[in-house]
PDB file of N, CA and C in Angstrom:
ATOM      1  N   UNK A   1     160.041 129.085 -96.951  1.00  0.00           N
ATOM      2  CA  UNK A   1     159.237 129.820 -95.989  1.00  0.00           C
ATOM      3  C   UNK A   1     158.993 131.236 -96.521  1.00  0.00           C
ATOM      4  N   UNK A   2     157.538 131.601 -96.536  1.00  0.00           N
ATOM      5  CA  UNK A   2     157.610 132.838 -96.912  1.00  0.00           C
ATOM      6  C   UNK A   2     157.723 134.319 -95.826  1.00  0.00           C
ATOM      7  N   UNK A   3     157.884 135.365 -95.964  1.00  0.00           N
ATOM      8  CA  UNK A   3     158.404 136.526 -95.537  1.00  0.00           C
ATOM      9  C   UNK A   3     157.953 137.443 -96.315  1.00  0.00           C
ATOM     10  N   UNK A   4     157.448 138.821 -95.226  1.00  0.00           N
ATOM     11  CA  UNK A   4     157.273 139.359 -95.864  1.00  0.00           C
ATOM     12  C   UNK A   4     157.489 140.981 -94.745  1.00  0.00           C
ATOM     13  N   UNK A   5     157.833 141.924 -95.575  1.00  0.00           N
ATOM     14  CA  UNK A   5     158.126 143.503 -94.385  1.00  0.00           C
ATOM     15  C   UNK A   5     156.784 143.765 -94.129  1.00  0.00           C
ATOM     16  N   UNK A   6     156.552 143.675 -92.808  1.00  0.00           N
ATOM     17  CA  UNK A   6     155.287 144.148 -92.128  1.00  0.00           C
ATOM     18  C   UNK A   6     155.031 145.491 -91.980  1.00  0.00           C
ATOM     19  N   UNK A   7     155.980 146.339 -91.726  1.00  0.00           N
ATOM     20  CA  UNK A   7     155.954 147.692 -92.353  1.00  0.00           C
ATOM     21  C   UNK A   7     155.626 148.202 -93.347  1.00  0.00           C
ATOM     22  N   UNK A   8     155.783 147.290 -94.183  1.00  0.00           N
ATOM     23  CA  UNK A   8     155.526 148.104 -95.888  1.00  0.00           C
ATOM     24  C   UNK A   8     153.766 147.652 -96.283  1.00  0.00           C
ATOM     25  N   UNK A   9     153.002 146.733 -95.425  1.00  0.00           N
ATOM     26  CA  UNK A   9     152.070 145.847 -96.043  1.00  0.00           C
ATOM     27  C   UNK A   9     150.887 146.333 -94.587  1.00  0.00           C
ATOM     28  N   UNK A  10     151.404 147.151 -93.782  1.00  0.00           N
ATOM     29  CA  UNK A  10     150.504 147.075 -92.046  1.00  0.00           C
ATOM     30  C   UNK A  10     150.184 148.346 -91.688  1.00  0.00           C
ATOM     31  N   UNK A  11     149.216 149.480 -91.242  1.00  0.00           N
ATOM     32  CA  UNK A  11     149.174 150.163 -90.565  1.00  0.00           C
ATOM     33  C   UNK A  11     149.734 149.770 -89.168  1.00  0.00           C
ATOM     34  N   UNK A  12     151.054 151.456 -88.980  1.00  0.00           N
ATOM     35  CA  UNK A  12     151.662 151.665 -87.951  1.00  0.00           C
ATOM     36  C   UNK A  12     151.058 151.007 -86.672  1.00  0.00           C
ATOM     37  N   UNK A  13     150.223 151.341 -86.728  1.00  0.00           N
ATOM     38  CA  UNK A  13     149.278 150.209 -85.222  1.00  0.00           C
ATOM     39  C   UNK A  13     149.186 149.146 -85.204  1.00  0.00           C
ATOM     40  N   UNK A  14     149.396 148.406 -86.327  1.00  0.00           N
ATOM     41  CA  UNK A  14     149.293 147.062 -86.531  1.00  0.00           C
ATOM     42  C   UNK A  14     150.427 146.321 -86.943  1.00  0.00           C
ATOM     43  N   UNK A  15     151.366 146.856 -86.830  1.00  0.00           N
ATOM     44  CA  UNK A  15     153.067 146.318 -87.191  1.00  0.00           C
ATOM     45  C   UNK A  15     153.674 145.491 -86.162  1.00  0.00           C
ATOM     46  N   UNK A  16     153.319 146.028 -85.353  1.00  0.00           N
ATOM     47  CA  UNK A  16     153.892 145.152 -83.984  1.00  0.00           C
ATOM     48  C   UNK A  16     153.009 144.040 -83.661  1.00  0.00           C
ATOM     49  N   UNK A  17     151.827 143.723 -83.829  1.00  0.00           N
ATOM     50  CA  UNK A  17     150.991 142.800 -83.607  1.00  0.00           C
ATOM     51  C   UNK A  17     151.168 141.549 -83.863  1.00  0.00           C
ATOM     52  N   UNK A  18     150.737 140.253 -83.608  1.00  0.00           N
ATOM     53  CA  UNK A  18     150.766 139.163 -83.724  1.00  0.00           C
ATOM     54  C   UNK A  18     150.397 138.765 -84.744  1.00  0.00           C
ATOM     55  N   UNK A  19     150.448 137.595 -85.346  1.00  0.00           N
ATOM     56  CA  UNK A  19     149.936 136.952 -86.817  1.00  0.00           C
ATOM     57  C   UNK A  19     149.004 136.985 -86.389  1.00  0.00           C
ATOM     58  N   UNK A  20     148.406 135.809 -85.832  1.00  0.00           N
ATOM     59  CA  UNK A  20     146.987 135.494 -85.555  1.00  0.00           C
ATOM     60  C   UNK A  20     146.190 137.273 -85.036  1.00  0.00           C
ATOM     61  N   UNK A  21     146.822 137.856 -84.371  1.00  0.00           N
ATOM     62  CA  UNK A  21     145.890 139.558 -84.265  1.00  0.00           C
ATOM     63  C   UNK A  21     145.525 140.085 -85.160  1.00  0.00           C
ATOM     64  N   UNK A  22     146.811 140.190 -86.443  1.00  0.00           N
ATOM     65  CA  UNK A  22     146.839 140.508 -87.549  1.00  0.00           C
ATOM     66  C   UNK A  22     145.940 140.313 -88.602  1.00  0.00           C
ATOM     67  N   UNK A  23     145.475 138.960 -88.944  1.00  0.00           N
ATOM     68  CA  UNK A  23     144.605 137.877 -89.603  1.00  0.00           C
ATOM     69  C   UNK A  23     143.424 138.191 -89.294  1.00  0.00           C
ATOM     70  N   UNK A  24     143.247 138.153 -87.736  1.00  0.00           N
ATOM     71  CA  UNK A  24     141.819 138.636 -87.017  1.00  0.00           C
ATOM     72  C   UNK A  24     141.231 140.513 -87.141  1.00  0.00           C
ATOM     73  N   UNK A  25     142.194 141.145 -88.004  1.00  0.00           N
ATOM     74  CA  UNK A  25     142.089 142.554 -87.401  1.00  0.00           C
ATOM     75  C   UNK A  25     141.090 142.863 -89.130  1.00  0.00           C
ATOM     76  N   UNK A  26     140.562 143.856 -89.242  1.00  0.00           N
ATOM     77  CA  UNK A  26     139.598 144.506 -89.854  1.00  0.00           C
ATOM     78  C   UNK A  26     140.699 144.885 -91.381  1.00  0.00           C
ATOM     79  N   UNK A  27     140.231 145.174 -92.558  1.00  0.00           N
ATOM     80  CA  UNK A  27     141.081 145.056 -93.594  1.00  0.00           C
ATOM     81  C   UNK A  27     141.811 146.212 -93.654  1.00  0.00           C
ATOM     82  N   UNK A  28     140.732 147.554 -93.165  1.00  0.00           N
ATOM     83  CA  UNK A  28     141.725 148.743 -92.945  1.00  0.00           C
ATOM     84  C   UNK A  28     143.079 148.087 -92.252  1.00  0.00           C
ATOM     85  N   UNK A  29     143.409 147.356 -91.421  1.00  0.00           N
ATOM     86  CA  UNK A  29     144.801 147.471 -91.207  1.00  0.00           C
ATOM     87  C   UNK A  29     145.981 147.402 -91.946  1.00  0.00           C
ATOM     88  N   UNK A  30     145.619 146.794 -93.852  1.00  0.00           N
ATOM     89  CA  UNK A  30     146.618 146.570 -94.307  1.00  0.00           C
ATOM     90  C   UNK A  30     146.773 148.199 -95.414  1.00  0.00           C
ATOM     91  N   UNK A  31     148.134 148.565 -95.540  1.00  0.00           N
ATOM     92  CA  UNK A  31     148.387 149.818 -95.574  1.00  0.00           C
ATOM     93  C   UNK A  31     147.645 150.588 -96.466  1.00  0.00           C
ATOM     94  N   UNK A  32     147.019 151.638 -96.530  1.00  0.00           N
ATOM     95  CA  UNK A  32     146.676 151.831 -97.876  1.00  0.00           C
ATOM     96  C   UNK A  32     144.644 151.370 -98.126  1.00  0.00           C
ATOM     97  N   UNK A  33     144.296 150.407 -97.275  1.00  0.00           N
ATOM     98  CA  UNK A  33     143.074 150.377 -97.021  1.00  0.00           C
ATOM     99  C   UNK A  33     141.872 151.334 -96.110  1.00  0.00           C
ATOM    100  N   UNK A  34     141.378 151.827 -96.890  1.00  0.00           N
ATOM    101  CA  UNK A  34     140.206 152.705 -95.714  1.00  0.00           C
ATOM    102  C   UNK A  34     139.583 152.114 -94.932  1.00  0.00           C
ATOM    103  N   UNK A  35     139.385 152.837 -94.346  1.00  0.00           N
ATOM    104  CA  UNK A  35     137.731 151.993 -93.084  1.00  0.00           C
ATOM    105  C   UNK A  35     136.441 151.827 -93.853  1.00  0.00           C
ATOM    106  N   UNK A  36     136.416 152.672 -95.333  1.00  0.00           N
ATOM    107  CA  UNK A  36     135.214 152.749 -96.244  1.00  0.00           C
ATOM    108  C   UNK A  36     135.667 151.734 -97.319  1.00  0.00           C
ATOM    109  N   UNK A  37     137.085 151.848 -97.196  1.00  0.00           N
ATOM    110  CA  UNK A  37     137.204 150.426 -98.527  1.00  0.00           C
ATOM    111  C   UNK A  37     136.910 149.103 -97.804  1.00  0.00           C
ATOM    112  N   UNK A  38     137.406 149.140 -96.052  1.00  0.00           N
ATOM    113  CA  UNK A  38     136.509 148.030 -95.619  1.00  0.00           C
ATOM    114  C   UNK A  38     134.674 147.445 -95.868  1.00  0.00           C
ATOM    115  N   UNK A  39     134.815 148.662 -95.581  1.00  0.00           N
ATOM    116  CA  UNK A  39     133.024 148.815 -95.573  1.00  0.00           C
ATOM    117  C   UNK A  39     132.144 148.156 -96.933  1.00  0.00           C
ATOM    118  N   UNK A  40     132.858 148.679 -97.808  1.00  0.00           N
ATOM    119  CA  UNK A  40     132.618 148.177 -99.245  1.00  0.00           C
ATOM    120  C   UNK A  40     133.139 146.759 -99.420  1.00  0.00           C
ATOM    121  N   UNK A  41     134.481 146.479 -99.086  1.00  0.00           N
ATOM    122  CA  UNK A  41     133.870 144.861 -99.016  1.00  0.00           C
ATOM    123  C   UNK A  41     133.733 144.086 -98.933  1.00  0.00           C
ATOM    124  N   UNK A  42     133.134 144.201 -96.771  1.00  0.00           N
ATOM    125  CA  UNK A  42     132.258 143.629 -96.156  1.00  0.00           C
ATOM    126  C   UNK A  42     130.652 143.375 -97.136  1.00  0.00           C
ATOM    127  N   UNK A  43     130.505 144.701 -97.700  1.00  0.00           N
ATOM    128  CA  UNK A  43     129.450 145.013 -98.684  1.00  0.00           C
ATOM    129  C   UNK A  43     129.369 143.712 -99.533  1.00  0.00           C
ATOM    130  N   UNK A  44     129.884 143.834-100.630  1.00  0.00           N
ATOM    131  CA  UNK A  44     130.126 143.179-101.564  1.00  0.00           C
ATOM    132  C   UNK A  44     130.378 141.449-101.563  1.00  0.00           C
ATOM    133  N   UNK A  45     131.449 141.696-100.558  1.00  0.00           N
ATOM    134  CA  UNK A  45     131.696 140.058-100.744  1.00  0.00           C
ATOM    135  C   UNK A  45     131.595 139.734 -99.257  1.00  0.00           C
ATOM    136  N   UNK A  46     131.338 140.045 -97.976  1.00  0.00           N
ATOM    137  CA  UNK A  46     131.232 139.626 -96.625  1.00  0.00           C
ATOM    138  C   UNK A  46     132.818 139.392 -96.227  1.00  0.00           C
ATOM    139  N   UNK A  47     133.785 140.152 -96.937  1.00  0.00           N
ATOM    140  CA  UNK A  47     135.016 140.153 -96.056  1.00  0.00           C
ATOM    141  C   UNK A  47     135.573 141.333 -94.618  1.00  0.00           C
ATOM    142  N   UNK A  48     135.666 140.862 -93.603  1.00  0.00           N
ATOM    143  CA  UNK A  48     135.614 141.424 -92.489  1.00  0.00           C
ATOM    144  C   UNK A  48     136.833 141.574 -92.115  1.00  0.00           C
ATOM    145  N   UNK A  49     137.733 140.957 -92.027  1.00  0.00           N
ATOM    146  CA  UNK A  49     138.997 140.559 -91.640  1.00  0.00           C
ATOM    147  C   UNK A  49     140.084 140.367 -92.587  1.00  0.00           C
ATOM    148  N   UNK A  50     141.521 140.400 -92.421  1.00  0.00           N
ATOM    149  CA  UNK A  50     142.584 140.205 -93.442  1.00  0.00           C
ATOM    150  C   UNK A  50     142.402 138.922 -93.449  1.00  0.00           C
ATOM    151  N   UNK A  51     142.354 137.651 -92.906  1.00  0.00           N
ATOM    152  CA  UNK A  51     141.870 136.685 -93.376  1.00  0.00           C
ATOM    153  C   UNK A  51     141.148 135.973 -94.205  1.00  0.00           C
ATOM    154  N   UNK A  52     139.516 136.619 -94.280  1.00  0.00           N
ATOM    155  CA  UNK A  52     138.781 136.976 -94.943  1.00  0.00           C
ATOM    156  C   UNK A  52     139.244 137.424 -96.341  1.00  0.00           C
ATOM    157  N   UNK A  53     139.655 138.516 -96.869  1.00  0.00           N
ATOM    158  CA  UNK A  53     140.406 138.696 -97.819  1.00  0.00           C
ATOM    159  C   UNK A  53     141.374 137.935 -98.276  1.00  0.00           C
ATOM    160  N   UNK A  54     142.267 137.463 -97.734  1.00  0.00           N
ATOM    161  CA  UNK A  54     143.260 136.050 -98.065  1.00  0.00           C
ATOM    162  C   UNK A  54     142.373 134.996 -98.756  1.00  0.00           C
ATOM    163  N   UNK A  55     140.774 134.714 -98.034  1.00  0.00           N
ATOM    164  CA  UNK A  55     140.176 133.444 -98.323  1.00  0.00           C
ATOM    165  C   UNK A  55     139.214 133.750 -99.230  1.00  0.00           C
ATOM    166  N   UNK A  56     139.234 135.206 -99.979  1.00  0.00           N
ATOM    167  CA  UNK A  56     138.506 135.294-100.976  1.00  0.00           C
ATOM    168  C   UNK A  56     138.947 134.502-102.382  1.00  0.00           C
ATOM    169  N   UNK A  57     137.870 134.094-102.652  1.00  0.00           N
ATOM    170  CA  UNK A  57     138.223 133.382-103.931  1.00  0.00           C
ATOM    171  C   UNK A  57     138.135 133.774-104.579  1.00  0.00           C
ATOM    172  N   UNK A  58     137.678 135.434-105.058  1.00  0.00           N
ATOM    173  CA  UNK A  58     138.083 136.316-106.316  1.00  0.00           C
ATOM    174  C   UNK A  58     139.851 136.763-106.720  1.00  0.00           C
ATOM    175  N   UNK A  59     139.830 136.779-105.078  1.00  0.00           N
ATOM    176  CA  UNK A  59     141.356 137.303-105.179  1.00  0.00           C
ATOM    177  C   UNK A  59     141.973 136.206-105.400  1.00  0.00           C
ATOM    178  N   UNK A  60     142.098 134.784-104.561  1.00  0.00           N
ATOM    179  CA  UNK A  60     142.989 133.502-105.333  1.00  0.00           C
ATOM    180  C   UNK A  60     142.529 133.472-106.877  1.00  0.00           C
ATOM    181  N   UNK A  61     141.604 133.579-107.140  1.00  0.00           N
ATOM    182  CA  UNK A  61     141.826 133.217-108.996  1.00  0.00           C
ATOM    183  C   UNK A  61     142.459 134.487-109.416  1.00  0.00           C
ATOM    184  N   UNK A  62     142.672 135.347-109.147  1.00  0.00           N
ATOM    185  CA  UNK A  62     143.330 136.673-109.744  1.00  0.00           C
ATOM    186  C   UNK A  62     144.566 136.278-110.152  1.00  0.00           C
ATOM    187  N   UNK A  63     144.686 136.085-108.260  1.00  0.00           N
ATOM    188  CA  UNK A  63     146.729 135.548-107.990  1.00  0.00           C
ATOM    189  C   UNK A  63     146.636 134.380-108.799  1.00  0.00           C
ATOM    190  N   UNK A  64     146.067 133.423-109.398  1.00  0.00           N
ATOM    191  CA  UNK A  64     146.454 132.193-110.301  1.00  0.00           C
ATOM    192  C   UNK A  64     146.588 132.416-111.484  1.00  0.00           C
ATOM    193  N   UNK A  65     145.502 133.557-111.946  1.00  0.00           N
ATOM    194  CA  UNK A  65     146.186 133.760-113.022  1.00  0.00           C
ATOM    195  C   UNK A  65     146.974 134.891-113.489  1.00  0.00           C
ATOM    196  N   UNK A  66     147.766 135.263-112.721  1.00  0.00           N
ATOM    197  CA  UNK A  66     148.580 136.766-112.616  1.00  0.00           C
ATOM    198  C   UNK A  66     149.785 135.222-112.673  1.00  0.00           C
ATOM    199  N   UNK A  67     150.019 134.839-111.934  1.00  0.00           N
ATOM    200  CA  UNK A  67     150.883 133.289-111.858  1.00  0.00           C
ATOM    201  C   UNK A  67     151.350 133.133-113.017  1.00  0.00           C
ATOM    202  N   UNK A  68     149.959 132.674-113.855  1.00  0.00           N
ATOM    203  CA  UNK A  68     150.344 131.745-114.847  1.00  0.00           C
ATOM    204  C   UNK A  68     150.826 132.675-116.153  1.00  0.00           C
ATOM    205  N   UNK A  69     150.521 134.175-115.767  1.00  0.00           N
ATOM    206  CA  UNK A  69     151.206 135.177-116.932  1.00  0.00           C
ATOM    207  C   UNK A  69     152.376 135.306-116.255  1.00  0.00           C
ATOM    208  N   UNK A  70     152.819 135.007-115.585  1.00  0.00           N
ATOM    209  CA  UNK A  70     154.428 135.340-114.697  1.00  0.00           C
ATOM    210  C   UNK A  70     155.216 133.879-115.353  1.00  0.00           C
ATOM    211  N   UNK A  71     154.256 133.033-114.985  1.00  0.00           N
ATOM    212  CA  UNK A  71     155.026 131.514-115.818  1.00  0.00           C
ATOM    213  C   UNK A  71     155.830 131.127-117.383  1.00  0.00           C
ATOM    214  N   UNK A  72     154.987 132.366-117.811  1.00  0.00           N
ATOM    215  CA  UNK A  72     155.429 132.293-119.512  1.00  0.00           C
ATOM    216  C   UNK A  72     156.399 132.558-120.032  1.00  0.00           C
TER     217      UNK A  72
END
């Protein structure tokens, strides 16, 4: 099962929140994201949500092959 500190990964407003709130909430919520790095990219790639970002498929091929240099 994975885990992870919601503190270290969430704006303060968004720490206490629910998964599913969380998932649904705008990308600024994860720490360290602007409301303009949202903006950019919604821009770019139509990601709206931390979900959205999870289901980007630039970022899964990144993480696969960041993986497969961790595998070696």
């Amino acid at each position: 099962m994975a885990s992870i500190d919601l503190d270290k990964v969430l704006d303060k407003a968004w720490a206490d929140k629910s998964l599913p709130e969380i998932l649904a909430a705008p990308v600024a919520a994860l720490k360290g994201v602007s409301e303009r790095d949202g903006e950019l990219l919604q821009e770019a790639f139509g990601v709206k949500t931390v979900a959205d970002l999870a289901d980007l498929k630039y970022a899964r091929w990144a993480q696969a092959l960041a993986a497969l240099d961790a595998a070696k």
